[in-house]
Protein backbone atom coordinates (compact mmCIF):
# COMPACT_ATOMS: atom_id res chain seq x y z
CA UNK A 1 -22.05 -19.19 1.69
CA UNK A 2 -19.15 -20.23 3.10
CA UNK A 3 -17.05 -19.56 -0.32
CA UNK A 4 -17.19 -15.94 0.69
CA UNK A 5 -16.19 -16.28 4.29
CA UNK A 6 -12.76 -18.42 2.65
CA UNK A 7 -12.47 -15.88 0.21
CA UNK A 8 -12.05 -13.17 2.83
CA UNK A 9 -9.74 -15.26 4.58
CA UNK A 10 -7.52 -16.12 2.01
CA UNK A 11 -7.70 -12.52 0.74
CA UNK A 12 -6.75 -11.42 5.32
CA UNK A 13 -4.17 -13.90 4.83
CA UNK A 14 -2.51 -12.85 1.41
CA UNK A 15 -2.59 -8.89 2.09
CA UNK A 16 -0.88 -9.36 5.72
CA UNK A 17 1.95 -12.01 3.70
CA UNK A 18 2.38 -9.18 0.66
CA UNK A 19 3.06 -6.46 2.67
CA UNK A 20 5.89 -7.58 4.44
CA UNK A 21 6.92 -9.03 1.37
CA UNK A 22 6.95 -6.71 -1.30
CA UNK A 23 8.98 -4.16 1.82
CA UNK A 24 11.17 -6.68 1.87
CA UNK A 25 11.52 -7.54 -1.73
CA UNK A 26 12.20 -3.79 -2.20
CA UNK A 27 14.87 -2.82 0.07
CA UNK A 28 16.58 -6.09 -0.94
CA UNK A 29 16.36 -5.00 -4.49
CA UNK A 30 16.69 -1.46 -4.97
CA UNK A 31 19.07 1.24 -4.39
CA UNK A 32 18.32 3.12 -0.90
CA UNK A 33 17.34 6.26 -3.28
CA UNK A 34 14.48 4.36 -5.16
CA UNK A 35 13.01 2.69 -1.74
CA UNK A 36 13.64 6.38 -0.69
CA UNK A 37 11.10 7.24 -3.60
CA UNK A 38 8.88 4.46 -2.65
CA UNK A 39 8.17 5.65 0.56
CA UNK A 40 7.43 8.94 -0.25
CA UNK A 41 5.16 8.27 -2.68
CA UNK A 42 3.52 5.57 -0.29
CA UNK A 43 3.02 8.57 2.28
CA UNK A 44 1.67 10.96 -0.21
CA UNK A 45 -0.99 9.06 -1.44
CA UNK A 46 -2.54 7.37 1.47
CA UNK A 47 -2.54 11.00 3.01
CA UNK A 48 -4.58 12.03 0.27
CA UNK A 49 -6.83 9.28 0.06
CA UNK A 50 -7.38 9.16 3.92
CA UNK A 51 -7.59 13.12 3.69
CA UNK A 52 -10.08 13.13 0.93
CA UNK A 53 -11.97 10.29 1.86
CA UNK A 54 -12.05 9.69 5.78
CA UNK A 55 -13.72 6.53 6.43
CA UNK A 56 -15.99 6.90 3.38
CA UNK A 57 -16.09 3.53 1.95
CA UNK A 58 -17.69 3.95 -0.95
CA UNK A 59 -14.96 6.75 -1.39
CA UNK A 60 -11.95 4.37 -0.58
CA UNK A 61 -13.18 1.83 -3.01
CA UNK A 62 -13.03 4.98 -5.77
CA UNK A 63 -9.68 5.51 -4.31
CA UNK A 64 -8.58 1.97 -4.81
CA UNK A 65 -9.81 1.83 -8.35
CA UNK A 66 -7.81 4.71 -8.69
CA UNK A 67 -4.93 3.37 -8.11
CA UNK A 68 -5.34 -0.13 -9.33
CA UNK A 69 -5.54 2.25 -12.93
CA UNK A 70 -2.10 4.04 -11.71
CA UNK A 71 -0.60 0.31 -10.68
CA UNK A 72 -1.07 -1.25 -14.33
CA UNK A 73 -0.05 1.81 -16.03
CA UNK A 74 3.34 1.59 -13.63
CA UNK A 75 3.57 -1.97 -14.53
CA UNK A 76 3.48 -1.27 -18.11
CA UNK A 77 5.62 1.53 -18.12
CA UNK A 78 7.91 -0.80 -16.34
CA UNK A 79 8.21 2.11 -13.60
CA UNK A 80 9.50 -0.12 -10.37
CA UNK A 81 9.33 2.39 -7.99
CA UNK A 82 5.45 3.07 -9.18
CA UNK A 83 4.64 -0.32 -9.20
CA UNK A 84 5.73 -1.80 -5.78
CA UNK A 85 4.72 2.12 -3.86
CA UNK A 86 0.72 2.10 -5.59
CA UNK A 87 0.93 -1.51 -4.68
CA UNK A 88 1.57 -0.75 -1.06
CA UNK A 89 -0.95 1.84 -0.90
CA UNK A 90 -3.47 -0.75 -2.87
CA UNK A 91 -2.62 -3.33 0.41
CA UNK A 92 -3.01 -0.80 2.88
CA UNK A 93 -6.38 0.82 1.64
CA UNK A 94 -7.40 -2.79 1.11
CA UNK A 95 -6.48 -3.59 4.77
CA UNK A 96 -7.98 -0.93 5.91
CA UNK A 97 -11.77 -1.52 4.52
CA UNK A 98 -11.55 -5.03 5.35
CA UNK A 99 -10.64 -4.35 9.24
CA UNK A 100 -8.37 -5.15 12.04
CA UNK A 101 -7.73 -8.35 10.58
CA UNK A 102 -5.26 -6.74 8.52
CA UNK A 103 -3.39 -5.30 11.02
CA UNK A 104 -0.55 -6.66 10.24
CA UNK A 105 -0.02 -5.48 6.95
CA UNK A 106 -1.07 -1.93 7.82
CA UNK A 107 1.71 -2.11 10.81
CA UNK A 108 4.44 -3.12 8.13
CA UNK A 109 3.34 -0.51 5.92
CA UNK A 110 3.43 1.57 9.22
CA UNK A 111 6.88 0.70 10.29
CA UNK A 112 8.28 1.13 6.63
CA UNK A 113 7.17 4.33 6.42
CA UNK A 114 8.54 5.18 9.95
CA UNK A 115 11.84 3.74 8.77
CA UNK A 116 11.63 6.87 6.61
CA UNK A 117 10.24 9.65 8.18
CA UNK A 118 13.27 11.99 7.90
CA UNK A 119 12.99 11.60 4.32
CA UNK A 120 9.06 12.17 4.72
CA UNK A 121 9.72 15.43 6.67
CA UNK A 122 12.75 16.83 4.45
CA UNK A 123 10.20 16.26 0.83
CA UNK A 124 7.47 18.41 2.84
């Protein structure tokens, strides 16, 4: 029984560390352009998962498998900018079913994507 309740924890714990990490990790590592790229895509897709789904979720864990698929098929591609922006969208969907626990790595998200909203606004 109490396996489960570490389990969550660790998993709270991991998904608010990633986020920041993998934002950071990115604009360290890539040109503005691709983090650019990143962003939008992050945007994009959480829309449309949050506008087809609501707080469905049974159909935000469909979502989620949905992208986990679209996250190895980025890694094997070797397509960066797929990889880290379904990766962020996994963390934040994630974050999102599990609670307010996660707030932090839903406000990084948040912020990262704020960071960008011109470029949000000019690809819509």
């Amino acid at each position: 029984m109490f396996g489960i309740f570490n389990f969550k924890a660790r998993e709270i714990r991991q998904l608010n560390r990633d986020a920041s990490a993998i934002i950071e990790n990115a604009r360290e590592s890539y040109r503005s352009e691709l983090v650019r790229d990143i962003a939008v895509l992050v945007h994009q897709k959480i829309v449309e998962a949050e506008d087809n789904c609501g707080d469905d979720p049974a159909c935000l864990q469909r979502a989620l498998d949905h992208f986990r698929r679209l996250h190895r098929e980025s890694r094997k591609r070797n397509d960066h900018v797929g990889f880290t922006a379904y990766t962020l969208i996994i963390i934040y969907l994630r974050a999102g079913l599990i609670g307010p626990e996660c707030s932090p790595a839903r406000t990084a998200i948040d912020r990262f994507l704020d960071d960008w909203r011109h470029a949000l606004e000019e690809d819509n």
